[in-house]
Protein backbone atom coordinates (compact mmCIF):
# COMPACT_ATOMS: atom_id res chain seq x y z
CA UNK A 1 0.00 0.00 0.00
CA UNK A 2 1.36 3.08 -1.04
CA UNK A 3 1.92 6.20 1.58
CA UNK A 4 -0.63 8.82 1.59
CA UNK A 5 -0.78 12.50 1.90
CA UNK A 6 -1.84 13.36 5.66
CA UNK A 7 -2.48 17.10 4.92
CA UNK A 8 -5.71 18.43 3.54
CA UNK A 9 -7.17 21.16 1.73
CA UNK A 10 -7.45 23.09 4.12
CA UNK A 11 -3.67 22.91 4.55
CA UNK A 12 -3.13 24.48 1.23
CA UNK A 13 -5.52 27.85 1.56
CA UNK A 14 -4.78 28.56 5.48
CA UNK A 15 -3.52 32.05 5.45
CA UNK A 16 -0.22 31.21 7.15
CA UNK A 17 0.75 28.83 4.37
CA UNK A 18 -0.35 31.54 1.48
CA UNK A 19 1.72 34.24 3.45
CA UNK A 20 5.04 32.06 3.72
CA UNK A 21 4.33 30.85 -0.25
CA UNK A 22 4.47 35.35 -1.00
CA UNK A 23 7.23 35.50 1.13
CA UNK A 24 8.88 32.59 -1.32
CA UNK A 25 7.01 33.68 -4.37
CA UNK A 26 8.75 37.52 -4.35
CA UNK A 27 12.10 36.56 -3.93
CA UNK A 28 14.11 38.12 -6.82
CA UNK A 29 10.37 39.59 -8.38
CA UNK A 30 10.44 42.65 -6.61
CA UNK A 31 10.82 44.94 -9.48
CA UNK A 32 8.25 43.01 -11.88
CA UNK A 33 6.08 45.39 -12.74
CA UNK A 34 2.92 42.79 -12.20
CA UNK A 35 3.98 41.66 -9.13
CA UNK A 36 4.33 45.07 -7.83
CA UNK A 37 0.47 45.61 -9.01
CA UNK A 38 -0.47 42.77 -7.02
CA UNK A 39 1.45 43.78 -4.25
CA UNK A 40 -0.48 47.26 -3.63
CA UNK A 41 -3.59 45.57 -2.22
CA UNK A 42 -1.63 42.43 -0.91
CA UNK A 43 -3.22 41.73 2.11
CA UNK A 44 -6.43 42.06 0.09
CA UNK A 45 -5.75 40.06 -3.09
CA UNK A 46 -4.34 36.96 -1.01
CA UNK A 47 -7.72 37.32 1.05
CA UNK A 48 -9.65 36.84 -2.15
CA UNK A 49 -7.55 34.24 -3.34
CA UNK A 50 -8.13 32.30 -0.10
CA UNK A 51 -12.02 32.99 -0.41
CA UNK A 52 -12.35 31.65 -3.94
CA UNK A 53 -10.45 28.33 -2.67
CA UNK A 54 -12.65 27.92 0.12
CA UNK A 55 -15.95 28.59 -1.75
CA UNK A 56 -14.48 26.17 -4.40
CA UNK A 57 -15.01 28.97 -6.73
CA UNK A 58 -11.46 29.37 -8.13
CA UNK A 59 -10.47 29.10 -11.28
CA UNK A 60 -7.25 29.05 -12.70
CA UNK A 61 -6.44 31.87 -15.19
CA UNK A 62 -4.79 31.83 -18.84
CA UNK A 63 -1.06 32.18 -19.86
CA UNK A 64 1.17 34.70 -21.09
CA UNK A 65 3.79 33.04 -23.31
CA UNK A 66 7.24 33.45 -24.93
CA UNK A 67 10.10 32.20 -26.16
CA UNK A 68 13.81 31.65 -24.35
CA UNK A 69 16.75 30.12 -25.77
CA UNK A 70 18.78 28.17 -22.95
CA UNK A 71 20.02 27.10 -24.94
CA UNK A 72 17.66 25.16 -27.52
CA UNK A 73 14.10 27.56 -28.13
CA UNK A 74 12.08 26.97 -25.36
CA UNK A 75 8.20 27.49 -25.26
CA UNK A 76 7.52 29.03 -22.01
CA UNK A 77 3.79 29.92 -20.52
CA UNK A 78 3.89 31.91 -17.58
CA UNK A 79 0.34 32.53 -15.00
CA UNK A 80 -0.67 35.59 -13.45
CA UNK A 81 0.49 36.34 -9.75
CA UNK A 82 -2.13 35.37 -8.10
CA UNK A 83 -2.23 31.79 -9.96
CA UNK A 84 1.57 31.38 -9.49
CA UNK A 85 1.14 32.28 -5.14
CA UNK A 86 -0.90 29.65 -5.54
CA UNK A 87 1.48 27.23 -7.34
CA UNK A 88 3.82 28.33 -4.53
CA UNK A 89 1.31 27.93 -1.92
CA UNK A 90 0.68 24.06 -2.75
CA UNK A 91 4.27 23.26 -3.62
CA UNK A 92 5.00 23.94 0.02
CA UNK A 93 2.40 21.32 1.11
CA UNK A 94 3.18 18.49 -1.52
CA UNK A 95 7.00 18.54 -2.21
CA UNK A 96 8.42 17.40 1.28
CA UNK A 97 5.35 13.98 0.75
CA UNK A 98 6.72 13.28 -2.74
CA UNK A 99 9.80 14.12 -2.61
CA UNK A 100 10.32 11.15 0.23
CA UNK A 101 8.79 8.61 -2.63
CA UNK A 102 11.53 9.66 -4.98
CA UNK A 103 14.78 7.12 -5.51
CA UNK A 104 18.20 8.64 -4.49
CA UNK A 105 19.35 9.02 -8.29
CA UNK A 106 16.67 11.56 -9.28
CA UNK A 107 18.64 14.84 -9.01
CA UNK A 108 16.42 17.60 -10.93
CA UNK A 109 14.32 20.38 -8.97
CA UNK A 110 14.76 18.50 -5.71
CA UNK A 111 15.94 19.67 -2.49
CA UNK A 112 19.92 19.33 -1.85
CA UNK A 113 20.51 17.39 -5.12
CA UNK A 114 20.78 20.28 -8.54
CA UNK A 115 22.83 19.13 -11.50
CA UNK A 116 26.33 19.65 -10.16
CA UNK A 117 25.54 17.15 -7.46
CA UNK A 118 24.52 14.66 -10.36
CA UNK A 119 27.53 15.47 -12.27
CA UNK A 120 29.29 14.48 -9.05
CA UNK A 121 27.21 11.07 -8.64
CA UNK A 122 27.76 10.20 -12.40
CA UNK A 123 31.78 10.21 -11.80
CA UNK A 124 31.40 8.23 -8.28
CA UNK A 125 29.13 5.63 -9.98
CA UNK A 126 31.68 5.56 -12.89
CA UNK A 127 34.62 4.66 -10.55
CA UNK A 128 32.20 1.83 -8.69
CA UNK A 129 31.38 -0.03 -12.44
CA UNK A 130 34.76 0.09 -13.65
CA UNK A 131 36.40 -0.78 -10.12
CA UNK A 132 38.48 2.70 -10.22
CA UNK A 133 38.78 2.33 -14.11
CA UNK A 134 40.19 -0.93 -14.14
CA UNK A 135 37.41 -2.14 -16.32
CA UNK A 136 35.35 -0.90 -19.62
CA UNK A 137 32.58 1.13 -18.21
CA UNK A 138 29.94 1.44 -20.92
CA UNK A 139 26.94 3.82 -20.26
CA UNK A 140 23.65 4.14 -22.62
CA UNK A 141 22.31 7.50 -21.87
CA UNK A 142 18.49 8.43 -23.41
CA UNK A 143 16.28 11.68 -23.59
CA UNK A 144 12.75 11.20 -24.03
CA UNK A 145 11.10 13.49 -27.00
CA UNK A 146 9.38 16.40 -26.01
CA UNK A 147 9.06 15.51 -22.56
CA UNK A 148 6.83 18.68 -20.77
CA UNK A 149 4.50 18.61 -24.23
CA UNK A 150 4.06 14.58 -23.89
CA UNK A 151 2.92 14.36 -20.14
CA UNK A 152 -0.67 12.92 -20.31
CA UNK A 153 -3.32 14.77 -17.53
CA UNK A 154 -5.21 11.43 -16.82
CA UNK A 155 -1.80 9.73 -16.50
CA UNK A 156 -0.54 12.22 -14.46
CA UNK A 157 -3.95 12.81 -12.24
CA UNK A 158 -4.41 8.90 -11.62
CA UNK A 159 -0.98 8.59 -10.43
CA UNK A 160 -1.88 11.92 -7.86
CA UNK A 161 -4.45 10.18 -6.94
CA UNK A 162 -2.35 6.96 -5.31
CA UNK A 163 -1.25 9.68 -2.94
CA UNK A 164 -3.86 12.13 -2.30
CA UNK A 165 -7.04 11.11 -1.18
CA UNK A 166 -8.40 14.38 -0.17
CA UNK A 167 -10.90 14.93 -3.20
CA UNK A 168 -10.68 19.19 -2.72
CA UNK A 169 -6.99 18.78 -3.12
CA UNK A 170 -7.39 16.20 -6.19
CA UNK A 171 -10.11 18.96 -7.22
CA UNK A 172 -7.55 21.57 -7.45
CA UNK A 173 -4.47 20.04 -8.79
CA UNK A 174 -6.95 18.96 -11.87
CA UNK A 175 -7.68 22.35 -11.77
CA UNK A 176 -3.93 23.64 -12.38
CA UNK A 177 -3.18 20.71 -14.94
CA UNK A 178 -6.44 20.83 -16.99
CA UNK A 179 -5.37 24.95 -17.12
CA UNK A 180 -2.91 24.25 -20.13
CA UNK A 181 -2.19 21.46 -22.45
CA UNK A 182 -0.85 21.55 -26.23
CA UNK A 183 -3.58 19.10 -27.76
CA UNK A 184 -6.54 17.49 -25.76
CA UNK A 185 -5.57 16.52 -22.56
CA UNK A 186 -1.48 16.59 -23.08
CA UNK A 187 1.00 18.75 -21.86
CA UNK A 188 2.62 20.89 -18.08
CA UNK A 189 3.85 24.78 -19.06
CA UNK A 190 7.25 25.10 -18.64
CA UNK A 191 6.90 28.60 -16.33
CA UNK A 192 4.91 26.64 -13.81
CA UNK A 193 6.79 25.34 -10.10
CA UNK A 194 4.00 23.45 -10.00
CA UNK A 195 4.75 21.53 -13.31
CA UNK A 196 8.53 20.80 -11.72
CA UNK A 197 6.83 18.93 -8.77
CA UNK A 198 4.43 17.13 -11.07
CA UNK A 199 7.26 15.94 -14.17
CA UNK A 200 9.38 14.31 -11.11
CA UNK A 201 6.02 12.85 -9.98
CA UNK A 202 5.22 11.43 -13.40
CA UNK A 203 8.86 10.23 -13.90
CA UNK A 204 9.07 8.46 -10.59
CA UNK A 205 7.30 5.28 -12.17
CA UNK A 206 9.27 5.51 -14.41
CA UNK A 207 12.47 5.29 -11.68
CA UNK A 208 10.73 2.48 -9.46
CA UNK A 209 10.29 0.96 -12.91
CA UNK A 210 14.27 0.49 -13.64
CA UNK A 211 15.44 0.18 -9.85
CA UNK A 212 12.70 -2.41 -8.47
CA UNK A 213 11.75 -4.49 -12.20
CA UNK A 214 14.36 -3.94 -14.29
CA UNK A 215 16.67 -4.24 -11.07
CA UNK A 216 19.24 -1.78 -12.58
CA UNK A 217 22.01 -0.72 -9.87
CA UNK A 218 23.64 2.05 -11.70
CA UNK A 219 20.78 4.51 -12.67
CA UNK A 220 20.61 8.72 -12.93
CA UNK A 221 17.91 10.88 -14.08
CA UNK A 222 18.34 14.51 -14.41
CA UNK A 223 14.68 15.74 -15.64
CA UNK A 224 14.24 14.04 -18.60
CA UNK A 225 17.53 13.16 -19.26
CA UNK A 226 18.94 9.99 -17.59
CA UNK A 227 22.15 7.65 -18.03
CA UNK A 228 22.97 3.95 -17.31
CA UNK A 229 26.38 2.67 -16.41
CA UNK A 230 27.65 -0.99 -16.81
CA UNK A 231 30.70 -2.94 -17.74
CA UNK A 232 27.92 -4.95 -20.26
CA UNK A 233 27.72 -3.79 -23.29
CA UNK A 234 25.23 -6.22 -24.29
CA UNK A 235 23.16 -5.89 -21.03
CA UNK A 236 22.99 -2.14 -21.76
CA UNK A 237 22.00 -2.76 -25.49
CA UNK A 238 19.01 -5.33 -24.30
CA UNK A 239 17.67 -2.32 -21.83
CA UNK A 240 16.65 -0.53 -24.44
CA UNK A 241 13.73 -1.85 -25.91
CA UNK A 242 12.38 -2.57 -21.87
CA UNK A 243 12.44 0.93 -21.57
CA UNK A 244 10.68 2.12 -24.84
CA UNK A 245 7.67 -0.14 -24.27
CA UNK A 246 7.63 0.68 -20.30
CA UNK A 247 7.66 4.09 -21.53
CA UNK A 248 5.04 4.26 -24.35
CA UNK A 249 2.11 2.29 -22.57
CA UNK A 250 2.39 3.03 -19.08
CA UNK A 251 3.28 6.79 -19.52
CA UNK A 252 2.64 7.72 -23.56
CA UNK A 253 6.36 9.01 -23.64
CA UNK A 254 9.11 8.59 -26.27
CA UNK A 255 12.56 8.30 -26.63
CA UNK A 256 14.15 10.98 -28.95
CA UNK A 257 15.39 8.12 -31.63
CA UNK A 258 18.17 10.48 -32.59
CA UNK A 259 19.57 10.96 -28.24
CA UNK A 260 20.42 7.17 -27.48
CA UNK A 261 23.97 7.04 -27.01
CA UNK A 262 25.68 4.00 -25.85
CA UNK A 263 29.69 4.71 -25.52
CA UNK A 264 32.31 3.93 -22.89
CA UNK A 265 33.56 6.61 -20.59
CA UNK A 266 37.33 6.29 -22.33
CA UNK A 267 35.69 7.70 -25.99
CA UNK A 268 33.50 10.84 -23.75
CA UNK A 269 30.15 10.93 -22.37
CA UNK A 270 27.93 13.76 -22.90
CA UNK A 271 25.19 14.55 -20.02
CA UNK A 272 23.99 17.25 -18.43
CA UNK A 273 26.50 19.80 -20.36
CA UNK A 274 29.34 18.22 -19.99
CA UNK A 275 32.01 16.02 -21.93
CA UNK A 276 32.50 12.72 -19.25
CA UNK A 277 36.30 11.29 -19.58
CA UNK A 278 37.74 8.63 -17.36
CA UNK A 279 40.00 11.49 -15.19
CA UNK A 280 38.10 14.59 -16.01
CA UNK A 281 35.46 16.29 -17.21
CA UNK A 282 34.92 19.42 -19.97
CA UNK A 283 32.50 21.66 -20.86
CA UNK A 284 30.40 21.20 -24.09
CA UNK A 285 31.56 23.97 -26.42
CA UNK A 286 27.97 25.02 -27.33
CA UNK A 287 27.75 25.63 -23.39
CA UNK A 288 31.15 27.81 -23.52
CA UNK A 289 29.76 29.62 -26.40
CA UNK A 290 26.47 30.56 -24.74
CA UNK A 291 27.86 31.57 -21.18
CA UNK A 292 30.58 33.91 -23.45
CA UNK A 293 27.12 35.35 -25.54
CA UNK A 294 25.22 36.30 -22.22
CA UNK A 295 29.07 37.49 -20.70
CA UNK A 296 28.16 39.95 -23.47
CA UNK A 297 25.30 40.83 -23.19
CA UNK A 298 25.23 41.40 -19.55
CA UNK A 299 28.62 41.84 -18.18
CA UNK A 300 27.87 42.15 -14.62
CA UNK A 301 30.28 40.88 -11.29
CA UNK A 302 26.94 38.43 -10.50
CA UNK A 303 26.93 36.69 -13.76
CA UNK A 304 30.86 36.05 -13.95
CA UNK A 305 30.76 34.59 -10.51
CA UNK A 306 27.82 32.16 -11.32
CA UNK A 307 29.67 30.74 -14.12
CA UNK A 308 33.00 30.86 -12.36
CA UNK A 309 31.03 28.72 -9.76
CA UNK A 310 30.33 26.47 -12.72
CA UNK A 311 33.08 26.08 -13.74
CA UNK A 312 35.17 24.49 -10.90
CA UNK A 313 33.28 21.82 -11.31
CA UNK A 314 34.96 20.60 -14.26
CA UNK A 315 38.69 20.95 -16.45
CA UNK A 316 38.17 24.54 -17.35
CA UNK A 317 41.35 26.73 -16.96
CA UNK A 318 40.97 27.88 -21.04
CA UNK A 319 37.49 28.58 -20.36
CA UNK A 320 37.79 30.43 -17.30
CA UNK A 321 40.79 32.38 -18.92
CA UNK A 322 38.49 33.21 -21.90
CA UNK A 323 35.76 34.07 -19.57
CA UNK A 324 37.31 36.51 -17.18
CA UNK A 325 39.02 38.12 -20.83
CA UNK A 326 35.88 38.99 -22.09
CA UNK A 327 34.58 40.39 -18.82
CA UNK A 328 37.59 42.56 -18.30
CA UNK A 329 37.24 43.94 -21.79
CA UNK A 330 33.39 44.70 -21.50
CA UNK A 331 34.27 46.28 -17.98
């Protein structure tokens, strides 16, 4: 029997809990001009907010979108204030439940994990397969296609609904999905925390999937991006088609048939923008390229330190040299 939620609705839309998810919400949005509109009648508008939720008249609202590149074009939809506090508001009650259901491997939008500490479990789990590179270590490493834009709402909702057995809740998290979807039924907008929570909810079959029935012991998923390691080549090869059908009829996802990669560690592993070698690691150039483009275009002391903080974690003296060359010339 599977662990369920012990908080309720009324959890969610206490004032306390909407207060603390502003307080979270703001942070680095102070100077948005429609978060500053919502903020001039604060006390007011999150008293509405908590109304609506307790009549069970709210509904959520539409989507501004536009485009980013970081580095591939990105569709991104982003909610009103007063939808996102929300978002905030119910991330606060269902992260610390899920996030305890989650395997130890899944490192994206999860407390005290991030990418770098991924990067950092990839190299430890290489130096356990090849028994501190004594041995081949092969790894097949897969990216499923359009992963936000493939996420199925009844899927998604039924699997919610293992956990949560408070129907308001259920109510309003259909509520937040059914808000947005690219055809009937399909798709999370990427400008959403709430659709963070809920991709890492979705994937998490998949995880319990590959650790408990396919019984693999060298497993990482960052997002949708996730890596095997073994010294089998042929074990690694046979994985494959378990995961495509897993993935197609439980969870109506694909792989990207042009991002499954099965090399050894020796010829360089690309994940999670970086170039994996038995002693060391390097940046992918189109990831040197872009942090060098937005160097340029905004040469500020905060935006060289966050990629100087990037870059220790791999063999980057060129790039740092490059880096701190362009900022001194722009400065």
């Amino acid at each position: 029997m599977k662990i369920q939620l012990r908080h309720t609705f009324e959890d969610i839309i206490k004032l306390e809990n909407l207060l603390s998810a502003w307080q979270e919400f703001i942070l680095g949005k102070k100077k948005k001009k429609d978060v500053q509109v919502f903020s001039r009648d604060l006390l007011d508008n999150i008293l509405t907010l908590q109304q609506d939720l307790a009549n069970k008249i709210y509904q959520h609202g539409g989507y501004e979108d536009f485009y980013v590149n970081d580095p591939k074009r990105r569709h991104i939809h982003k909610a009103s204030v007063r939808d996102r506090l929300l978002h905030h508001a119910i991330y606060r009650i269902l992260y610390p439940f899920f996030d305890k259901t989650f395997i130890a491997d899944s490192f994206s939008c999860r407390n005290n994990k991030g990418m770098h500490k991924a990067l950092d479990s990839f190299r430890a789990m290489f130096y356990k397969v090849s028994k501190n590179d004594h041995c081949t270590c092969w790894v097949l490493k897969c990216d499923i296609r359009k992963f936000f834009d493939s996420i199925d709402h009844k899927i998604l909702l039924s699997i919610l609904a293992n956990y949560i057995y408070d129907k308001d809740i259920m109510d309003l998290l259909r509520n937040i999905v059914e808000s947005y979807s690219n055809k009937s039924g399909v798709g999370l907008p990427l400008g959403n925390l709430t659709s963070q929570l809920f991709a890492n909810v979705y994937m998490n079959i998949f995880d319990q999937f590959v650790k408990h029935e396919l019984k693999v012991k060298h497993y990482i998923r960052y997002a949708d991006d996730f890596v095997f390691l073994s010294i089998d080549k042929k074990y690694l090869e046979n994985l494959i088609p378990e995961i495509q059908n897993f993935l197609l009829e439980r969870l109506k996802l694909t792989l990207h048939p042009n991002k499954i990669f099965l090399q050894t560690v020796v010829s360089g592993v690309d994940f999670l923008g970086w170039k994996h070698f038995t002693d060391h690691r390097l940046l992918r150039k189109t990831t040197q390229n872009r942090m060098l483009r937005r160097i340029i275009a905004s040469p500020t002391k905060e935006t060289l330190q966050s990629y100087l903080g990037l870059l220790k974690h791999g063999n980057t003296a060129k790039v740092r040299e490059e880096l701190l060359n362009e900022w001194w010339f722009m400065n």
